[in-house]
C-alpha atoms as a PDB file:
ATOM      1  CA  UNK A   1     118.392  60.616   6.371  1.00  0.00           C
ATOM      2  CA  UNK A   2     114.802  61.455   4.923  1.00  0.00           C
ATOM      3  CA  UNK A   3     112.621  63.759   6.715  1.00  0.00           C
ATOM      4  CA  UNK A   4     109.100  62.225   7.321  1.00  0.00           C
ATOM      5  CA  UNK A   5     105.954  63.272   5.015  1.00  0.00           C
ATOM      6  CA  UNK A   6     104.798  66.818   6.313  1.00  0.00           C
ATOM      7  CA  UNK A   7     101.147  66.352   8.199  1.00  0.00           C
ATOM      8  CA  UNK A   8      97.888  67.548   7.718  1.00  0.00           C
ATOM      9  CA  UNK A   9      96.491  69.363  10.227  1.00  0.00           C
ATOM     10  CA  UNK A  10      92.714  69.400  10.335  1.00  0.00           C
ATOM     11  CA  UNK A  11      91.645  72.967  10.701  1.00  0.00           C
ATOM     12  CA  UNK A  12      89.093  74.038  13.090  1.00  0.00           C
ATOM     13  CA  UNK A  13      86.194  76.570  12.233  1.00  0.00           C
ATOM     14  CA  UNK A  14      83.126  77.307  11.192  1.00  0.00           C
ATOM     15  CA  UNK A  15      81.229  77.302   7.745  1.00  0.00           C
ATOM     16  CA  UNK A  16      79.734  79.755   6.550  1.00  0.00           C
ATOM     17  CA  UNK A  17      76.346  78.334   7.399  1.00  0.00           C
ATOM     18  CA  UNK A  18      76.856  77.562  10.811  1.00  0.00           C
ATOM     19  CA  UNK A  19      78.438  81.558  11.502  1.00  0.00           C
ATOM     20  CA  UNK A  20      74.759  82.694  10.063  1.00  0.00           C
ATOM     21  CA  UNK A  21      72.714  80.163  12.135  1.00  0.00           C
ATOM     22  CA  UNK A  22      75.026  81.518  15.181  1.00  0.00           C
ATOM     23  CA  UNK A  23      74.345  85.204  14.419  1.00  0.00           C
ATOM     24  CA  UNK A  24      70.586  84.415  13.732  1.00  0.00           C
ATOM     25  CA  UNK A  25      70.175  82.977  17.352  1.00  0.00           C
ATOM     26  CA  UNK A  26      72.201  85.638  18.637  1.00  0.00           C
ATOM     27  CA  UNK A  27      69.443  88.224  16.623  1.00  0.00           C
ATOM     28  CA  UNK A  28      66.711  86.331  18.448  1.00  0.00           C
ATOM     29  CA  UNK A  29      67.998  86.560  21.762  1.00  0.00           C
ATOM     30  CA  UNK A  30      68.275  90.226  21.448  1.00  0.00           C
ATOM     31  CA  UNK A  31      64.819  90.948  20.069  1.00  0.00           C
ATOM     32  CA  UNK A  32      63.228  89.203  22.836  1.00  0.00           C
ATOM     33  CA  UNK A  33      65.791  90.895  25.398  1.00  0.00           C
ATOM     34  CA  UNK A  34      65.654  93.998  23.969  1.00  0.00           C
ATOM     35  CA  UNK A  35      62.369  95.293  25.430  1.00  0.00           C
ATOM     36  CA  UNK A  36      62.787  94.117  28.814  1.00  0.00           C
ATOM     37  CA  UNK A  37      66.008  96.034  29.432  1.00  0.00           C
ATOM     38  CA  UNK A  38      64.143  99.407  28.437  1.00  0.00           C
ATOM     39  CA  UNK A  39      61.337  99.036  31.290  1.00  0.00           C
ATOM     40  CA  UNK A  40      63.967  99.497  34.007  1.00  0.00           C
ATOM     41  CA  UNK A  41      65.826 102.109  31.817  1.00  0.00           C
ATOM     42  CA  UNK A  42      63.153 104.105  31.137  1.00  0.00           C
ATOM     43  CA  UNK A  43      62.045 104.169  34.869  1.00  0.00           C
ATOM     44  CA  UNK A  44      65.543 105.391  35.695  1.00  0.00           C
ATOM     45  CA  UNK A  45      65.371 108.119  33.392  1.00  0.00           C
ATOM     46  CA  UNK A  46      61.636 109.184  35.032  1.00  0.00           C
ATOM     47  CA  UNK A  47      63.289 108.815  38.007  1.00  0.00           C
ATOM     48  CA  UNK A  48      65.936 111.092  36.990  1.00  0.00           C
ATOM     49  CA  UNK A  49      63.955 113.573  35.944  1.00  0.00           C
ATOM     50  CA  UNK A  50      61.406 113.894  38.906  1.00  0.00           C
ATOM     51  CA  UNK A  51      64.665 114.371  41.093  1.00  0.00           C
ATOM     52  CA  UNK A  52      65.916 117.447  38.382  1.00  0.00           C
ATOM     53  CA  UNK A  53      62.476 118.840  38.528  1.00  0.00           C
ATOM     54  CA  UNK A  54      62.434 118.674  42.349  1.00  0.00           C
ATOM     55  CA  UNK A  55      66.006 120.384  42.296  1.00  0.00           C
ATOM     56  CA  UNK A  56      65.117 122.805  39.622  1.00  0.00           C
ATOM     57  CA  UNK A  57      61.936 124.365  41.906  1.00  0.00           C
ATOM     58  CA  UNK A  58      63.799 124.219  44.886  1.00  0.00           C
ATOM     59  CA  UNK A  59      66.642 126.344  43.283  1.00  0.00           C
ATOM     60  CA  UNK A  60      64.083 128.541  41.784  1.00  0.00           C
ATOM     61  CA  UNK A  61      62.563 129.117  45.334  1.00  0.00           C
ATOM     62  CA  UNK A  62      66.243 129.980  47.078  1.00  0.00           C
ATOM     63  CA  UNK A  63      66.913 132.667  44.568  1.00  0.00           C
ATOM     64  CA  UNK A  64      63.759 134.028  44.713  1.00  0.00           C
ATOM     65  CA  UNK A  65      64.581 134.121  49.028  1.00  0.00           C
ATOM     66  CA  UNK A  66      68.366 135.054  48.419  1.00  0.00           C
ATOM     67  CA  UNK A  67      67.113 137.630  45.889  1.00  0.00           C
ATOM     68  CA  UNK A  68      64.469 139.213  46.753  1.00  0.00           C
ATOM     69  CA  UNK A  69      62.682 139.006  43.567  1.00  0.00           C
ATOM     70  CA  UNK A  70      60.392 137.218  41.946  1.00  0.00           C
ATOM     71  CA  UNK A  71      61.598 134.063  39.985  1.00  0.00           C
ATOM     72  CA  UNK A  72      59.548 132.010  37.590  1.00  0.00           C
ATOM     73  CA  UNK A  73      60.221 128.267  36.189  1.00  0.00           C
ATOM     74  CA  UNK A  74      58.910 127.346  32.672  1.00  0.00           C
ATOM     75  CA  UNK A  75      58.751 124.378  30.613  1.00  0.00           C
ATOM     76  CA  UNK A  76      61.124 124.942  27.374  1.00  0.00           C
ATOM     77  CA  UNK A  77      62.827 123.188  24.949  1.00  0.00           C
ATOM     78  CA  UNK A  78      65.790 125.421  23.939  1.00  0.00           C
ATOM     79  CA  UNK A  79      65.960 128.260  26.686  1.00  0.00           C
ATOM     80  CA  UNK A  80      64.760 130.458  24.545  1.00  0.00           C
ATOM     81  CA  UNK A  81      60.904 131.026  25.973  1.00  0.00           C
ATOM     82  CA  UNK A  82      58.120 128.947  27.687  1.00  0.00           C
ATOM     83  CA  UNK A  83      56.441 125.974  26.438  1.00  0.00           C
ATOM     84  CA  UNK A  84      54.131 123.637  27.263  1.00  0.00           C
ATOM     85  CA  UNK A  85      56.350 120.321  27.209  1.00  0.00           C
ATOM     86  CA  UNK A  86      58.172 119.868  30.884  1.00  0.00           C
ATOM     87  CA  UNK A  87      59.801 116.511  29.881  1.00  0.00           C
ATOM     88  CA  UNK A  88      62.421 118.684  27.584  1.00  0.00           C
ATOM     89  CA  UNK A  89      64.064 120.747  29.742  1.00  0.00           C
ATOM     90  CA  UNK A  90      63.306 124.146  32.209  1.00  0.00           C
ATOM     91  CA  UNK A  91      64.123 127.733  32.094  1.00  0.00           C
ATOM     92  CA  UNK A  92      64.492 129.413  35.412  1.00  0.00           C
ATOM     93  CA  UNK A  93      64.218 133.200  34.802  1.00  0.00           C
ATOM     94  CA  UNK A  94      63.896 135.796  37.859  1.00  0.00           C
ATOM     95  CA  UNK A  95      61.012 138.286  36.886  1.00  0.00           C
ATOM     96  CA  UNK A  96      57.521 137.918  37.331  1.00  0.00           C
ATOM     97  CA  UNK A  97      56.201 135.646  34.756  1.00  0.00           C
ATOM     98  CA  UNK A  98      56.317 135.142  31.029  1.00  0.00           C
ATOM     99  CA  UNK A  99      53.228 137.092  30.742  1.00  0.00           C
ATOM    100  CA  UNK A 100      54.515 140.091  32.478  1.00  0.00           C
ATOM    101  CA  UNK A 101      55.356 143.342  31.030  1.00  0.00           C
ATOM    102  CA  UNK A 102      57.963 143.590  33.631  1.00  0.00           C
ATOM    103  CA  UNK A 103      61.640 143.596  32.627  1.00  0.00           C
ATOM    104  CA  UNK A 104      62.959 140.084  33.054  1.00  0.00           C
ATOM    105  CA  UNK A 105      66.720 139.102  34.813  1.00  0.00           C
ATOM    106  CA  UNK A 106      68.920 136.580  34.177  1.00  0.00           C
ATOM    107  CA  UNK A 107      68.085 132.845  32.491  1.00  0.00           C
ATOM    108  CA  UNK A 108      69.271 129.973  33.461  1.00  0.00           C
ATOM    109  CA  UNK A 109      68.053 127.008  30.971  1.00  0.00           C
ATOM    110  CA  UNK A 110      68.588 123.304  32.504  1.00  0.00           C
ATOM    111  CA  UNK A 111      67.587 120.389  29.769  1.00  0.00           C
ATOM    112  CA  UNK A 112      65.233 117.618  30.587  1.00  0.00           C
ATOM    113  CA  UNK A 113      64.836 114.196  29.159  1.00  0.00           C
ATOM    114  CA  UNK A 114      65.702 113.237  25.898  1.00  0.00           C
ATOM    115  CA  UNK A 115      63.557 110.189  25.653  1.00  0.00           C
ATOM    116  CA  UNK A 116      60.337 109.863  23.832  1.00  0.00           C
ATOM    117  CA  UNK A 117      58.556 107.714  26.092  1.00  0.00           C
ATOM    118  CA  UNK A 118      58.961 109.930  29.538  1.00  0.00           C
ATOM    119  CA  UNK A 119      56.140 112.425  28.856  1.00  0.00           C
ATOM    120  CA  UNK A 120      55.577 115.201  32.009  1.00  0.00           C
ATOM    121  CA  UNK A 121      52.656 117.899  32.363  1.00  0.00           C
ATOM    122  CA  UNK A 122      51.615 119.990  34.892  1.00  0.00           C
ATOM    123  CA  UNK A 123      47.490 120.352  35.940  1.00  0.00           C
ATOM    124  CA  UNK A 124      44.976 122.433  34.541  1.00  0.00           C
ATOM    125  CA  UNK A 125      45.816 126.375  34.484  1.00  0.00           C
ATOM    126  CA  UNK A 126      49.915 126.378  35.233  1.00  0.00           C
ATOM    127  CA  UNK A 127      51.356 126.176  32.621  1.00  0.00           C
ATOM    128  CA  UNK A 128      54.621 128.083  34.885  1.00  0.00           C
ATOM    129  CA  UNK A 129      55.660 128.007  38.708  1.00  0.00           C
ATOM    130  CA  UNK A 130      56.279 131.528  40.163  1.00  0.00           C
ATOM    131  CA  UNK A 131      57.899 131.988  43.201  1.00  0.00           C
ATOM    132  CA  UNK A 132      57.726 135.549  44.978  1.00  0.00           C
ATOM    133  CA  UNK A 133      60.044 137.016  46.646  1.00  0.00           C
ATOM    134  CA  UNK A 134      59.646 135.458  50.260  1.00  0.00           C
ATOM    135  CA  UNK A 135      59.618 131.720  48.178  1.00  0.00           C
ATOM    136  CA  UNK A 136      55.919 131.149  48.310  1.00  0.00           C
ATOM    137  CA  UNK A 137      53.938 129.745  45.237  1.00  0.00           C
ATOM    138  CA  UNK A 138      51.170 131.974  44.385  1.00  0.00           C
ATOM    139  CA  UNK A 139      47.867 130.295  42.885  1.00  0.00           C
ATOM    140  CA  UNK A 140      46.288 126.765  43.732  1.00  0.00           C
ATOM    141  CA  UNK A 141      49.326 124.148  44.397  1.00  0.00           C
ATOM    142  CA  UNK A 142      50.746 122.686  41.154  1.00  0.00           C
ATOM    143  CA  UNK A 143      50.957 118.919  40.435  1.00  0.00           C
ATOM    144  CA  UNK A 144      53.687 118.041  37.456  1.00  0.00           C
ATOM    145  CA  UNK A 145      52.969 114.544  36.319  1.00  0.00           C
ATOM    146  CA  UNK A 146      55.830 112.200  35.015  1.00  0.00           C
ATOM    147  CA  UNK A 147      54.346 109.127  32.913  1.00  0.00           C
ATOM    148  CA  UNK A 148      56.588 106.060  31.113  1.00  0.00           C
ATOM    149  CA  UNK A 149      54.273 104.726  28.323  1.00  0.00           C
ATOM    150  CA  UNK A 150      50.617 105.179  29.214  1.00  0.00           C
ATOM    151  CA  UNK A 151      51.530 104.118  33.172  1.00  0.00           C
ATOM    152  CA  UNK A 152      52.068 107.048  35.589  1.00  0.00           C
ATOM    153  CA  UNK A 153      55.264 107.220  37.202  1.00  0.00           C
ATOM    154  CA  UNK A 154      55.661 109.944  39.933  1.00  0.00           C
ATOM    155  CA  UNK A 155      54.637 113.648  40.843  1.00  0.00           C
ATOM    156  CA  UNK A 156      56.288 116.623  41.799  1.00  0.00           C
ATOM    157  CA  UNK A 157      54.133 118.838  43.934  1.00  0.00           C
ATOM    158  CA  UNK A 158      54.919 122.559  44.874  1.00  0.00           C
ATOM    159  CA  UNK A 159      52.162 124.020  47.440  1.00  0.00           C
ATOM    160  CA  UNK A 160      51.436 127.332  47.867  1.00  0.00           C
ATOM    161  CA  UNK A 161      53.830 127.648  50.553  1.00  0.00           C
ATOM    162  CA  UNK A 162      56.911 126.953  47.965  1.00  0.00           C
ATOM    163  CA  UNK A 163      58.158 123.576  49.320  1.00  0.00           C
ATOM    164  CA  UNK A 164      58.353 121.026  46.928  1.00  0.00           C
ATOM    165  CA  UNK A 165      58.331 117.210  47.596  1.00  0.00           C
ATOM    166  CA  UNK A 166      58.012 114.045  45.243  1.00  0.00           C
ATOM    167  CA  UNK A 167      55.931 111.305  45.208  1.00  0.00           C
ATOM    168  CA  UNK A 168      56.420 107.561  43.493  1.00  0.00           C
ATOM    169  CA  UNK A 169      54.158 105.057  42.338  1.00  0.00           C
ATOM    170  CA  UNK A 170      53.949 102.458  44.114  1.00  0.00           C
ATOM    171  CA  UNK A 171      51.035 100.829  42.154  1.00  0.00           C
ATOM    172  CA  UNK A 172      50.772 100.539  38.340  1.00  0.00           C
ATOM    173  CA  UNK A 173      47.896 103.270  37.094  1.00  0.00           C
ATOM    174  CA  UNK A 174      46.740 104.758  34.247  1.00  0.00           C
ATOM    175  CA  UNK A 175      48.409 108.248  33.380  1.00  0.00           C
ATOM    176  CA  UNK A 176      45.658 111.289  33.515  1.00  0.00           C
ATOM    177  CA  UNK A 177      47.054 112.883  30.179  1.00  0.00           C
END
């Protein structure tokens, strides 16, 4: 008995061409996908850090109560001293300012943002927060500003009492800065 001819089997795939036609589509796709997944994104990370801000100056405020000292929040990128750029992290230091001569306690850094886009300033003339000792905020009542882009996004305000509350924006305007 003869066993019949073997078959050929017609292999599926695809060429070469239509692989780079697939992946160029695919390209496309992303491109014009691309920026409308980092609106949302970007307002979750503003979001994010208006609620770390809010949490930073209210934990600056209870150890300046629990301690009975003055306690002083800063903008700073490493921990290492004050700065002027509140998107990049905080540094929570009891004392009386980083202009004082007088001897300052214990640091605690807390980072910010890492994105680019999320930019955050405080108004004219406070450049810090200080708390005193019974948790009110000495000086005029300080506004920090969190933008996304050129729109503004939210604001943390701290009165002069010490309590700090948050504010979104409901309506697309222009960021001050």
């Amino acid at each position: 008995m003869s066993l019949p001819p073997p078959c050929r089997t017609h292999l599926a795939g695809l060429t070469l061409v239509e692989l780079a036609a697939a992946l160029a589509l695919l390209a496309l796709l992303v491109a014009v996908g691309l920026p409308a997944l980092m609106q949302p994104l970007e307002r979750s990370r503003a979001d994010t850090t208006r609620m770390r801000l809010v949490s930073v100056f209210n934990t600056a405020r209870a150890m300046a109560i629990t301690h009975r000292r003055a306690v002083t929040v800063c903008p700073s990128i490493d921990g290492t001293g004050c700065d002027a750029d509140w998107a990049r992290g905080w540094l929570i230091q009891a004392g009386r300012g980083p202009d004082s001569a007088e001897e300052a306690g214990p640091r605690q850094f807390m980072d910010g943002t890492k994105s680019t886009r999320i930019r955050v300033s405080s108004n004219e003339g406070r450049s810090y927060l200080r708390f005193q000792a019974d948790g009110r905020s000495g000086g005029n009542t300080m506004t920090v500003r969190i933008c996304v882009g050129v729109q503004l996004h939210s604001e943390v305000i701290v009165n002069n009492v010490g309590r700090t509350r948050s504010v979104r924006q409901r309506t697309p305007a222009a960021c001050p800065f």
